[in-house]
N, C-alpha and C. Protein backbone atom coordinates (compact mmCIF):
# COMPACT_ATOMS: atom_id res chain seq x y z
N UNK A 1 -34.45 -0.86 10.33
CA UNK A 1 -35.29 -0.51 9.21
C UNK A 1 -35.83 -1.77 8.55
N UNK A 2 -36.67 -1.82 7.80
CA UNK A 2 -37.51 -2.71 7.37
C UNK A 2 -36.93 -3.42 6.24
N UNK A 3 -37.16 -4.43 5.75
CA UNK A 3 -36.34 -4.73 4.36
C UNK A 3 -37.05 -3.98 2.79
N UNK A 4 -36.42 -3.93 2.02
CA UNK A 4 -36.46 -3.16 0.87
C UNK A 4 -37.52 -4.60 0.27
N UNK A 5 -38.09 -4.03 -1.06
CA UNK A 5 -38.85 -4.70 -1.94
C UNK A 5 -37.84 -5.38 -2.09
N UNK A 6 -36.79 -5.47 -2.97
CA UNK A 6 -35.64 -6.69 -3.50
C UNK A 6 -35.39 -7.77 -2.50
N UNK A 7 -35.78 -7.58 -0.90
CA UNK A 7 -35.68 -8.99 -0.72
C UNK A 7 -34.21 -8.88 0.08
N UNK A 8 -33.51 -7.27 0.59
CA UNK A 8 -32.15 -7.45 0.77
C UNK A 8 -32.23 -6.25 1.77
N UNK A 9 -31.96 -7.02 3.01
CA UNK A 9 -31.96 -5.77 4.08
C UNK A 9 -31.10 -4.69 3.82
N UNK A 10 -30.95 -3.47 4.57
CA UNK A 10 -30.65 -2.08 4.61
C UNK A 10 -29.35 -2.48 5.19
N UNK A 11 -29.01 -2.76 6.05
CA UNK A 11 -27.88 -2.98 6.57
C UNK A 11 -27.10 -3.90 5.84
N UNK A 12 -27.44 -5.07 4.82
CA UNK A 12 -26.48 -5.82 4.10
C UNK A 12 -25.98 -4.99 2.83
N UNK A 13 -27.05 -3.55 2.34
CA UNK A 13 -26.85 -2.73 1.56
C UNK A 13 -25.31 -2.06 1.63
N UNK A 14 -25.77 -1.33 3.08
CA UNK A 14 -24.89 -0.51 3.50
C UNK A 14 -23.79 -1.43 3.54
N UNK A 15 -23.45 -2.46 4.21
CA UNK A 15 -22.05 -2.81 4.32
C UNK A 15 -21.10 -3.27 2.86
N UNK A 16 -22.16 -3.58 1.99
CA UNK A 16 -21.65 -3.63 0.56
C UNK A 16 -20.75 -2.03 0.36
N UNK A 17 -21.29 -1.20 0.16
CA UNK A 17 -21.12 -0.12 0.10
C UNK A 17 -19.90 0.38 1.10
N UNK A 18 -20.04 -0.07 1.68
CA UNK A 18 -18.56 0.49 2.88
C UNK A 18 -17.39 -0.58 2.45
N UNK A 19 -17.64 -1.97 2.17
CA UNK A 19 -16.33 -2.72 1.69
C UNK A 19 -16.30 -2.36 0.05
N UNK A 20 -17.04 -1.64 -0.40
CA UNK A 20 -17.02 -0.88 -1.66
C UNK A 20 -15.69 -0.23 -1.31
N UNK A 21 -15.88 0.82 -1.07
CA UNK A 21 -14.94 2.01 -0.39
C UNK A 21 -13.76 1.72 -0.15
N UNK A 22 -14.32 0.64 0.91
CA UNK A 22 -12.69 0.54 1.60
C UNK A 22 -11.60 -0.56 0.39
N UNK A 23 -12.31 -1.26 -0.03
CA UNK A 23 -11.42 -1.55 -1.13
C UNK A 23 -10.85 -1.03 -2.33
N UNK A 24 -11.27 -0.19 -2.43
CA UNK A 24 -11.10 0.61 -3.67
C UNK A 24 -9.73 1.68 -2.65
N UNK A 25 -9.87 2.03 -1.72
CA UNK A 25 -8.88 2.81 -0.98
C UNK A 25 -7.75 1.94 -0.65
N UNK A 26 -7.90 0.36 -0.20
CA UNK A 26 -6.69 -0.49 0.04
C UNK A 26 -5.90 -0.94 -1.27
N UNK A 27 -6.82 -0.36 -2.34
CA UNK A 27 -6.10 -0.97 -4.05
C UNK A 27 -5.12 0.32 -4.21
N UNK A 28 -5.51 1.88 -3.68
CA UNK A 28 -4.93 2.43 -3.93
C UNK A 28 -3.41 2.93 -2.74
N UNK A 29 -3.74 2.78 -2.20
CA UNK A 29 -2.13 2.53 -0.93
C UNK A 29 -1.44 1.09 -1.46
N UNK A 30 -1.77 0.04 -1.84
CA UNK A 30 -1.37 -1.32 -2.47
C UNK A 30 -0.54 -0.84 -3.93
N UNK A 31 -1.51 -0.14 -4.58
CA UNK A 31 -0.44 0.13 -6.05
C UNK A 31 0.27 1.57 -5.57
N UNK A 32 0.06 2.16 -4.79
CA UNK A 32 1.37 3.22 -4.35
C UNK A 32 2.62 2.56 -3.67
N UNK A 33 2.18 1.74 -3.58
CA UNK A 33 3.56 1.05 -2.45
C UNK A 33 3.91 0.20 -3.73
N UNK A 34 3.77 -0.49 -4.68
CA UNK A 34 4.21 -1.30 -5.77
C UNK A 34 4.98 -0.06 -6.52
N UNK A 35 4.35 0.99 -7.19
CA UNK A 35 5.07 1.59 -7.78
C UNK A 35 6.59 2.56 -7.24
N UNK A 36 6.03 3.11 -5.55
CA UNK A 36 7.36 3.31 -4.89
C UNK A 36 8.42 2.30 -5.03
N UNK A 37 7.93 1.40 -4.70
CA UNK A 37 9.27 0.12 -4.94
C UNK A 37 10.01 -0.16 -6.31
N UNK A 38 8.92 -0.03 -7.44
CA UNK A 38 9.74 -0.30 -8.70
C UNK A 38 10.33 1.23 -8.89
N UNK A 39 10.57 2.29 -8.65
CA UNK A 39 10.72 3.51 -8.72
C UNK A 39 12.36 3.05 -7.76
N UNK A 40 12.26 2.54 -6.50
CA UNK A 40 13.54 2.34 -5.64
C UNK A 40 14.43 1.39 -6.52
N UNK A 41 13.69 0.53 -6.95
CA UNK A 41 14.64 -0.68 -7.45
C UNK A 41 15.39 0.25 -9.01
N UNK A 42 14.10 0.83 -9.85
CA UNK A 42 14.93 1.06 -10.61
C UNK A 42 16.43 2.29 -10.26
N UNK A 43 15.99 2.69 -9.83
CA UNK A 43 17.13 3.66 -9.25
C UNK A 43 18.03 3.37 -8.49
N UNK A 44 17.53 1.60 -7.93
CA UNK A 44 19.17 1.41 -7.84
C UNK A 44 19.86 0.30 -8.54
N UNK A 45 19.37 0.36 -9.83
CA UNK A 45 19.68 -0.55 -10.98
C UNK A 45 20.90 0.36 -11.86
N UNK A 46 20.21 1.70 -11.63
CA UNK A 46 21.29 2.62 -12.65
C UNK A 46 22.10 3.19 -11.44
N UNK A 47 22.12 3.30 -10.22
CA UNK A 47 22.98 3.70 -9.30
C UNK A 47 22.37 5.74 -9.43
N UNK A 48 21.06 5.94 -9.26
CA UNK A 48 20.72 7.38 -9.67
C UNK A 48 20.99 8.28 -8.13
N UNK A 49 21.10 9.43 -8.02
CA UNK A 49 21.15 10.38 -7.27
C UNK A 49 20.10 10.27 -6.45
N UNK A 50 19.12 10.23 -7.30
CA UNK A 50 17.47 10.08 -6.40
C UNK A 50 16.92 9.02 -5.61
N UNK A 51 18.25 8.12 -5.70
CA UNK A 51 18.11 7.26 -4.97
C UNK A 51 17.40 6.93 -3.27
N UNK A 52 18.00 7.83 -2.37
CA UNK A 52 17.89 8.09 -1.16
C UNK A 52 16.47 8.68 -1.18
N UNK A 53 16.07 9.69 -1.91
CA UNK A 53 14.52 10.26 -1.48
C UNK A 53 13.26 9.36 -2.29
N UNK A 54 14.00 8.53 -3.47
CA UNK A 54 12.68 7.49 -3.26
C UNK A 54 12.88 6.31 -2.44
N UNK A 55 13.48 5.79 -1.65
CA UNK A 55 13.51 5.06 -0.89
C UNK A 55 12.80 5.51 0.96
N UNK A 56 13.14 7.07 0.72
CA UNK A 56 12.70 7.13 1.74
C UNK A 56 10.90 7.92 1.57
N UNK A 57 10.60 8.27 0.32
CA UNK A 57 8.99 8.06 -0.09
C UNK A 57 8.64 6.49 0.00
N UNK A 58 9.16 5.28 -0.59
CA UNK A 58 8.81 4.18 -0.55
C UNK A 58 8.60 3.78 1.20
N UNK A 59 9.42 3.94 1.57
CA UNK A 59 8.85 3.57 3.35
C UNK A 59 7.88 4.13 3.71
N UNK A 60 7.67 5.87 3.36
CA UNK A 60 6.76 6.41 3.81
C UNK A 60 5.54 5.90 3.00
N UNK A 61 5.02 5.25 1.74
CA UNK A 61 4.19 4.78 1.82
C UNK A 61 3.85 3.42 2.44
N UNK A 62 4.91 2.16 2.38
CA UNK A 62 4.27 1.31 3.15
C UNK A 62 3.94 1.36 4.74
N UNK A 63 5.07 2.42 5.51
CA UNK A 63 4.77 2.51 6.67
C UNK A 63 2.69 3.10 6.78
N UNK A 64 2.86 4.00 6.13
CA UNK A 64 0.92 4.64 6.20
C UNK A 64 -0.01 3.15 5.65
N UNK A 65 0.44 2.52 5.16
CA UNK A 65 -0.44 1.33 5.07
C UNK A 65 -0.53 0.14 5.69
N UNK A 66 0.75 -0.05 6.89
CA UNK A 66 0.52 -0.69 7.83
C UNK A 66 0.01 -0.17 8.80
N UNK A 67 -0.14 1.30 9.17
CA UNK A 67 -1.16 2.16 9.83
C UNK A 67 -1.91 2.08 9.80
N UNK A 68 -2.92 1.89 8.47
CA UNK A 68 -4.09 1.54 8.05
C UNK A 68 -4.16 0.36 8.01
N UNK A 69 -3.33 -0.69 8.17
CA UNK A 69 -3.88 -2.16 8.19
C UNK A 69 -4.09 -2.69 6.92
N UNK A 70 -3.81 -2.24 5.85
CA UNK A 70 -3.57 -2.33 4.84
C UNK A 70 -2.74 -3.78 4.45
N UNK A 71 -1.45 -3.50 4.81
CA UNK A 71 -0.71 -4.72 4.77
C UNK A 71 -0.29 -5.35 6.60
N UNK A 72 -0.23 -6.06 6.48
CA UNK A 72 0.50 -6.72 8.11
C UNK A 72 2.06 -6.24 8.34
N UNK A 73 1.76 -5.17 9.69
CA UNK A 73 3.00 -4.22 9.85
C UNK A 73 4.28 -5.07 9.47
N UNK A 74 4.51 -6.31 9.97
CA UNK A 74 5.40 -7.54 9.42
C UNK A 74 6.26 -7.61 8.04
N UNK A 75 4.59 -7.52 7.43
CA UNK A 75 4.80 -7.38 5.90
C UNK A 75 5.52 -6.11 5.70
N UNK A 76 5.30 -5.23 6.31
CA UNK A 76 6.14 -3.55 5.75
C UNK A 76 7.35 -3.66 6.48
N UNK A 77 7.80 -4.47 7.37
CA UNK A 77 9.16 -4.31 7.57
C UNK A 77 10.10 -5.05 6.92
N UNK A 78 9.65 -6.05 6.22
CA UNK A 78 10.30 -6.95 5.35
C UNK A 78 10.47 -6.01 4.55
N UNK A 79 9.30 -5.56 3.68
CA UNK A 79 9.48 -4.85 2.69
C UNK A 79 10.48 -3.96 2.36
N UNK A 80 10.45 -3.13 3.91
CA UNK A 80 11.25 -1.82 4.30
C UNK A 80 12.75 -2.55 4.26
N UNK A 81 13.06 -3.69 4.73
CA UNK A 81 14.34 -4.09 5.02
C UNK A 81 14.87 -4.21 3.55
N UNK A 82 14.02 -5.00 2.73
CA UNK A 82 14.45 -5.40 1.69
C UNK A 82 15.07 -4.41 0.25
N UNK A 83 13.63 -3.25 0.69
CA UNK A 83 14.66 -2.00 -0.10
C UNK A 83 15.22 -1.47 0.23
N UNK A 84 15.98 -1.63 1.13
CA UNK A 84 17.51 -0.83 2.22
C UNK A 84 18.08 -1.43 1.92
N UNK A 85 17.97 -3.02 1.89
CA UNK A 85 19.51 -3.71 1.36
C UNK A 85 19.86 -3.48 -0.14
N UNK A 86 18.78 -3.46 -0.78
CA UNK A 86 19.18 -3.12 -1.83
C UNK A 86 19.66 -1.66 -2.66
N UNK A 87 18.96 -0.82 -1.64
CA UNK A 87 19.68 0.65 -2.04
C UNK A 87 21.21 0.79 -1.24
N UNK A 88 21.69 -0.30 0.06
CA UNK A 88 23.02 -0.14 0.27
C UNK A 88 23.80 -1.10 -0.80
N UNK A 89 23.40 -1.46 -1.69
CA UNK A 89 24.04 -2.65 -2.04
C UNK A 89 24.53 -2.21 -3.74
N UNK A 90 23.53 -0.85 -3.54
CA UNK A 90 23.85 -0.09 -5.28
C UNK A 90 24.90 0.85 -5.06
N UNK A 91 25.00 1.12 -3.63
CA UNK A 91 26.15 1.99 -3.27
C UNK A 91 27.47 1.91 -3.68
């Protein structure tokens, strides 16, 4: 396609617009996985019951965001390791 009056091709439009998107979607798997974790930690600060099923929501969100590439699968197994030791460690 031709360039627009402004001087800014169609295709540099569009890709604005798609890393629009996709960032606004990687902010939101990024603060779901922050808040799963402070949700694990606090619960195993007080030693709570609910312990076990937010830990195992907290994996299930970072695991879907190393799916998505979100974080570096690497990065989610650290992660994953790190709130296991610490939910065996409130035990």
């Amino acid at each position: 396609m031709a360039k627009l009056k402004t001087g800014r091709h169609t295709s540099a439009i569009k890709a604005q617009r798609q890393a629009e998107k996709r960032t606004s979607a990687n902010k939101g798997l990024t603060k779901k996985i922050r808040l799963a974790t402070k949700t694990v930690k606090a619960s195993a600060a007080k030693k709570s019951a609910s312990l076990k099923e937010d830990l195992k929501k907290a994996n299930s969100c970072i695991d879907k965001a190393a799916k998505k590439k979100v974080i570096h699968w690497k990065t989610a197994a650290r992660k994953k390791s790190r709130l296991a030791k610490a939910a065996n460690k409130a035990k």
